[in-house]
Protein backbone atom coordinates (compact mmCIF):
# COMPACT_ATOMS: atom_id res chain seq x y z
CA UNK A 1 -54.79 25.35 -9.91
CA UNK A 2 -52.83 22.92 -8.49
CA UNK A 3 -49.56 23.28 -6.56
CA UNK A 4 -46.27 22.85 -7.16
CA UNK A 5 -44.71 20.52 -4.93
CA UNK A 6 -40.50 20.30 -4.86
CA UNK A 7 -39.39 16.88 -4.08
CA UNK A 8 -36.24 16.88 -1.68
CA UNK A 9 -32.92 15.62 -2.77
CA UNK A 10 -32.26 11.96 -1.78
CA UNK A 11 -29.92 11.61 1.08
CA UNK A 12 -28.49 8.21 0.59
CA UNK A 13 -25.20 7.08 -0.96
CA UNK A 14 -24.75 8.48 -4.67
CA UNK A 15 -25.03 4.80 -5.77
CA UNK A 16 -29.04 4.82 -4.93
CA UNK A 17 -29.29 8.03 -7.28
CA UNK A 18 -27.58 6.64 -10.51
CA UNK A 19 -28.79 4.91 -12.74
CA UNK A 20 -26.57 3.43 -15.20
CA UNK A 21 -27.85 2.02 -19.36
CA UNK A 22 -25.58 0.60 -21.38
CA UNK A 23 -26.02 0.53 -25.35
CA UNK A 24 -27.15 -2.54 -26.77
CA UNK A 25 -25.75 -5.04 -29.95
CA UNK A 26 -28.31 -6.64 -31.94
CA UNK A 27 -32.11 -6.50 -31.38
CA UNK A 28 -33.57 -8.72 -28.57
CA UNK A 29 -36.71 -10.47 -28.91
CA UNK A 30 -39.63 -8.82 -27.10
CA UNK A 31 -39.85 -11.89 -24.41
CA UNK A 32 -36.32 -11.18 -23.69
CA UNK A 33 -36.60 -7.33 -23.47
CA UNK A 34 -39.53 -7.53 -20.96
CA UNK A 35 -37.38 -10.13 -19.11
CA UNK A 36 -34.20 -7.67 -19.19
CA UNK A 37 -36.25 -4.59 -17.64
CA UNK A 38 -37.82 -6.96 -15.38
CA UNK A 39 -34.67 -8.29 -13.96
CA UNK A 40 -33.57 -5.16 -13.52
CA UNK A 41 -36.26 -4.21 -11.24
CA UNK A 42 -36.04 -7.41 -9.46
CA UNK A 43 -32.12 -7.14 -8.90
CA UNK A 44 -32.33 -3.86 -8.11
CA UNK A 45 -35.51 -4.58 -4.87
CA UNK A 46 -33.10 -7.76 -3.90
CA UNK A 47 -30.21 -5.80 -2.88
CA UNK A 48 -32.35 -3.42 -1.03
CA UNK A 49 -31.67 0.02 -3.51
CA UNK A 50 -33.73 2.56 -3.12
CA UNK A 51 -35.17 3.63 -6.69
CA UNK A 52 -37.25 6.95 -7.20
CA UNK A 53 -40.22 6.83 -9.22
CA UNK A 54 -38.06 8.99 -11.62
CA UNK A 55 -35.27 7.03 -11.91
CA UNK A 56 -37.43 3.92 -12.83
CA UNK A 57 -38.79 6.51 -15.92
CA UNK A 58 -35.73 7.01 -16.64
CA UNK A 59 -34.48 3.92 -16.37
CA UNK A 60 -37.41 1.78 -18.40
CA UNK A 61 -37.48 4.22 -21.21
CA UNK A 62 -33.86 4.60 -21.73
CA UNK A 63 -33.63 0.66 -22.05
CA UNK A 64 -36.19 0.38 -23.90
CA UNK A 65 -34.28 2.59 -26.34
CA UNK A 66 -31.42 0.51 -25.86
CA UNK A 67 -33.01 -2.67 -26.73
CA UNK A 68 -35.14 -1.38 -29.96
CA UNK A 69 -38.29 -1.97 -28.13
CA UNK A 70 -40.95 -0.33 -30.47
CA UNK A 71 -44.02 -0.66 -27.66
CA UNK A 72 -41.65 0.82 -25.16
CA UNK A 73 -41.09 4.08 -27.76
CA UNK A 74 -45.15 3.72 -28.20
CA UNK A 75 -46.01 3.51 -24.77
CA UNK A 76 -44.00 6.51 -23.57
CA UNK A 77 -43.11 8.86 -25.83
CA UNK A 78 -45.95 8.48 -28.62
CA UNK A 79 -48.80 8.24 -25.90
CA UNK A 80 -47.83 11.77 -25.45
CA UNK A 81 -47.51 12.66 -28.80
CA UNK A 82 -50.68 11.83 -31.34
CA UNK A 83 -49.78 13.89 -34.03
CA UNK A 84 -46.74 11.22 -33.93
CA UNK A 85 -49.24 8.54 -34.14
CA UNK A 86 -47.55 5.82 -36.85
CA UNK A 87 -44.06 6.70 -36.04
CA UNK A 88 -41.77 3.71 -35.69
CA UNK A 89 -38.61 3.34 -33.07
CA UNK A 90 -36.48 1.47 -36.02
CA UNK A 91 -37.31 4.30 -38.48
CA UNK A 92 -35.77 7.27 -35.91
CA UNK A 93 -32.88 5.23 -34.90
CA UNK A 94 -31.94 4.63 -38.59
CA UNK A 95 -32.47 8.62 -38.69
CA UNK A 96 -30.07 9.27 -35.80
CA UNK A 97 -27.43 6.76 -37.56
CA UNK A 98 -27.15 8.59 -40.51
CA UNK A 99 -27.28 12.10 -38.66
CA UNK A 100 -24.20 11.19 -37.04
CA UNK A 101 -22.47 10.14 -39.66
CA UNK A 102 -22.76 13.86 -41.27
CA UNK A 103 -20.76 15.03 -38.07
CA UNK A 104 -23.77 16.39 -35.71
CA UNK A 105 -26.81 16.05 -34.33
CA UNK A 106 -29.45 17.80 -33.61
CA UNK A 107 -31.33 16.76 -29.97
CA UNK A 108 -35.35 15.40 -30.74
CA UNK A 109 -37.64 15.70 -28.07
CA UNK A 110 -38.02 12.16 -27.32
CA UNK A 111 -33.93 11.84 -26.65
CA UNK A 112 -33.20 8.90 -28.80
CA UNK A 113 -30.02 11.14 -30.02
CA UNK A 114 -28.67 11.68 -26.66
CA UNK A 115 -29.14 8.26 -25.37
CA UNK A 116 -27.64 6.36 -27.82
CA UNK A 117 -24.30 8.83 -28.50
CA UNK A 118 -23.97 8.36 -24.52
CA UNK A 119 -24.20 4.72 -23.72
CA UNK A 120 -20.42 3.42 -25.31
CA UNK A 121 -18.16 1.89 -22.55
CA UNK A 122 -19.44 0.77 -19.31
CA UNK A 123 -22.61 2.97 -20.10
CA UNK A 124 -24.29 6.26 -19.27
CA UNK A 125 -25.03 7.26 -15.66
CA UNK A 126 -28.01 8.75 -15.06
CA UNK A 127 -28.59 11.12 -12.04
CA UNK A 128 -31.58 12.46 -10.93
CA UNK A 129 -31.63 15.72 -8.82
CA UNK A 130 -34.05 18.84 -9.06
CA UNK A 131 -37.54 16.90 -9.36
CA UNK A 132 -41.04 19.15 -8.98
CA UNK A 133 -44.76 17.98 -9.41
CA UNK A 134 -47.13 20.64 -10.57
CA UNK A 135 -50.68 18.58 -11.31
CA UNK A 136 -50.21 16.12 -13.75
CA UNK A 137 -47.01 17.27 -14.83
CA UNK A 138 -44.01 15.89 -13.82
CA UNK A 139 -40.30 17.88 -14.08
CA UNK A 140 -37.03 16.89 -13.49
CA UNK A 141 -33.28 16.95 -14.14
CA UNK A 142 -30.22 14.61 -14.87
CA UNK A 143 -26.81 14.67 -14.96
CA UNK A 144 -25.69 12.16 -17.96
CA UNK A 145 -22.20 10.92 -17.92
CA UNK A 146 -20.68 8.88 -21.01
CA UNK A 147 -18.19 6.45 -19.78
CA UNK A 148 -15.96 6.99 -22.95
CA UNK A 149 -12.43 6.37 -20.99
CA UNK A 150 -14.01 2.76 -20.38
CA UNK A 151 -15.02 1.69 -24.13
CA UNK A 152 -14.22 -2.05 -24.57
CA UNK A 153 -11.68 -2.10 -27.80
CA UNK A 154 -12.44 -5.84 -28.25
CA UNK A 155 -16.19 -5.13 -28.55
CA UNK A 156 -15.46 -3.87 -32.03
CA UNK A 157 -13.80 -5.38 -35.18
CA UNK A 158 -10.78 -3.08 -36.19
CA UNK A 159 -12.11 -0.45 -38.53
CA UNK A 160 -15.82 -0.59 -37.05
CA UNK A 161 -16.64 3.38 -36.74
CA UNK A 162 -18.34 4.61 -33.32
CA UNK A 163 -19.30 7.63 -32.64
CA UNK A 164 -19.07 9.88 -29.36
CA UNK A 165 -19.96 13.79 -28.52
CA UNK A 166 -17.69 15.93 -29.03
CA UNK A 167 -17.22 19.80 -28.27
CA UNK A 168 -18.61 21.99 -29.39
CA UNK A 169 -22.44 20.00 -27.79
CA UNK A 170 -23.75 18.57 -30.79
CA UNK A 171 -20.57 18.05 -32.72
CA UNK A 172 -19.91 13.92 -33.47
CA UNK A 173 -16.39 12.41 -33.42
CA UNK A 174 -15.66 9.26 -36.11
CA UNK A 175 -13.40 7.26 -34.31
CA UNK A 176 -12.72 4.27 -36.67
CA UNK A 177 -11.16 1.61 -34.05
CA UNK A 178 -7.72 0.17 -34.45
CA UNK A 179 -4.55 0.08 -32.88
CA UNK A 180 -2.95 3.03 -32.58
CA UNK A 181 -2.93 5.63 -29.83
CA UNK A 182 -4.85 8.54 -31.37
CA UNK A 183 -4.28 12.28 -30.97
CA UNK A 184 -6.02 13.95 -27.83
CA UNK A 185 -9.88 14.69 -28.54
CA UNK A 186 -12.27 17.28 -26.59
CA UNK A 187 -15.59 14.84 -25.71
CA UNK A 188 -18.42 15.58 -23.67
CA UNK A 189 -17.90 14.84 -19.83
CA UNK A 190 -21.70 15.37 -18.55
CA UNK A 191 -24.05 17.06 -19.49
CA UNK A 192 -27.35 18.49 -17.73
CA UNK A 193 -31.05 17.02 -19.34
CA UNK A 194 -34.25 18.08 -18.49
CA UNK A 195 -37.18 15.60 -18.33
CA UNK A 196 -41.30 16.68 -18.67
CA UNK A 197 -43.01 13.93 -18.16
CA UNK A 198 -47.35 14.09 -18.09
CA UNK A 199 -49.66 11.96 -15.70
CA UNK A 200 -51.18 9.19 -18.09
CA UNK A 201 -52.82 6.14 -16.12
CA UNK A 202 -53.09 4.13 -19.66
CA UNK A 203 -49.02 4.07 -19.69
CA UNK A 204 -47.25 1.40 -17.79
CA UNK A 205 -45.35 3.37 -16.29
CA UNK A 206 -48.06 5.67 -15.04
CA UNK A 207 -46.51 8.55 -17.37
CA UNK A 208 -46.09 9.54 -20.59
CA UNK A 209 -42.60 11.01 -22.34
CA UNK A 210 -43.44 14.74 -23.01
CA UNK A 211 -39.73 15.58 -23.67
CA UNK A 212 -35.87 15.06 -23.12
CA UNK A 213 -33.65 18.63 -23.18
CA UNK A 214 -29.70 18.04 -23.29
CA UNK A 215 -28.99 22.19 -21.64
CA UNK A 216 -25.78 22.52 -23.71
CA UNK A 217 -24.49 25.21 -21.64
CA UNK A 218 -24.40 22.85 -18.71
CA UNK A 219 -21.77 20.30 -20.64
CA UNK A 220 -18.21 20.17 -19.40
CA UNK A 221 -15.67 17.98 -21.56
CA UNK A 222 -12.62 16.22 -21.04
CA UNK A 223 -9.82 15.13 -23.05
CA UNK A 224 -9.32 11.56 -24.02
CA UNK A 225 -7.46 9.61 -26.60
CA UNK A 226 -8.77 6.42 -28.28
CA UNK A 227 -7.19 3.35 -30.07
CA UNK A 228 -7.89 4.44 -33.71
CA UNK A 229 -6.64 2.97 -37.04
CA UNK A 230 -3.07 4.18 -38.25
CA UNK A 231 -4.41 6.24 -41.27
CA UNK A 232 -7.08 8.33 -38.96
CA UNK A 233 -4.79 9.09 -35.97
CA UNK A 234 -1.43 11.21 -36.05
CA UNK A 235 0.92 10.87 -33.23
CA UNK A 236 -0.48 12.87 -30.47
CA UNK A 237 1.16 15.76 -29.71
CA UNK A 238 3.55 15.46 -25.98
């Protein structure tokens, strides 16, 4: 049986050890979404930054997410998964969009729920820590940070809805977007994610998606207040 071999943390800057997604607008066209990942990997060799093999898992698929990119949702997570065979990308997202609307979620193994509720603002860091290889099997962590504080107001029309993670893990805020200070919310802060990823030379990548675990107990929250619509936000208490 094969070993199991505990890669060391990274020692340089935290910058070479996040990686950050933002969420997306309307669908790309598959030229442009192999473009956008490309360029990414490009810019990211130019400046010299040192990117794990994880991170660039991490990284691809959470893009590819991102962008709607059904053969990047094929190619990782269903390789892994044949009794998934048929499943479309479009189809889940449309189920995680009307999940959220009934106030929670409930976290799928191949993490579409978690990325998307995470990636509002600047985007959602990802950092990797705690990686082991055992065979073909391929384990590690991530600390995911929502940059909620940062969400662009003018990104939205007033009244557009969005959604972030609230507290208790799993519970959804509504926040429709206006003009007026809302009261003070409990959001998530970070929380902790496990990876399993599985050897498959077929993939792209390399590897296939085996699953994404959000460890609830590992979330810490914060308190923020958001520019809401008058009807939907009391004054917020002193």
């Amino acid at each position: 049986m094969a070993g199991s071999q505990r890669i060391p943390e990274r020692t340089e800057p935290a910058r070479y050890a996040v990686m950050k997604v933002r969420d997306r607008g309307m669908p790309k066209f598959p030229g442009q979404i192999f473009q956008t990942l490309l360029a990414g990997t490009i810019w990211l060799s130019a400046c010299d930054v040192q990117v794990s093999q994880e991170e660039k898992l991490v990284y691809h698929y959470s893009e590819g997410i991102q962008s709607r990119h059904e053969l990047t949702y094929g190619s990782v997570y269903l390789a892994c998964h044949p009794s998934e065979e048929g499943k479309r990308l479009a189809s889940r997202l449309s189920a995680y969009e009307e999940m959220r609307r009934k106030g929670s979620l409930v976290f799928s193994a191949d993490g579409i729920e978690l990325i998307k509720i995470t990636a509002l603002g600047r985007g959602t860091f990802f950092k990797v820590h705690d990686r082991s290889l055992t065979g073909s099997h391929l384990q590690f962590r991530t600390l995911v940070k929502p940059e909620y504080a940062s969400i662009n107001y003018t990104d939205f029309p007033r009244g557009a809805v969005i959604y972030v993670l609230g507290e208790p893990f799993g519970s959804v805020v509504a926040l429709p977007i206006g003009d007026v200070q809302g009261p003070r919310r409990r959001v998530v802060a970070a929380v902790e994610t496990e990876w399993r990823w599985e050897k498959r030379p077929k993939s792209p990548m390399g590897w296939c998606l085996v699953s994404i675990t959000p460890l609830s107990g590992a979330a810490t929250y914060q308190t923020l207040q958001f520019r809401e619509v008058a009807s939907s936000a009391p004054s917020a208490s002193p």
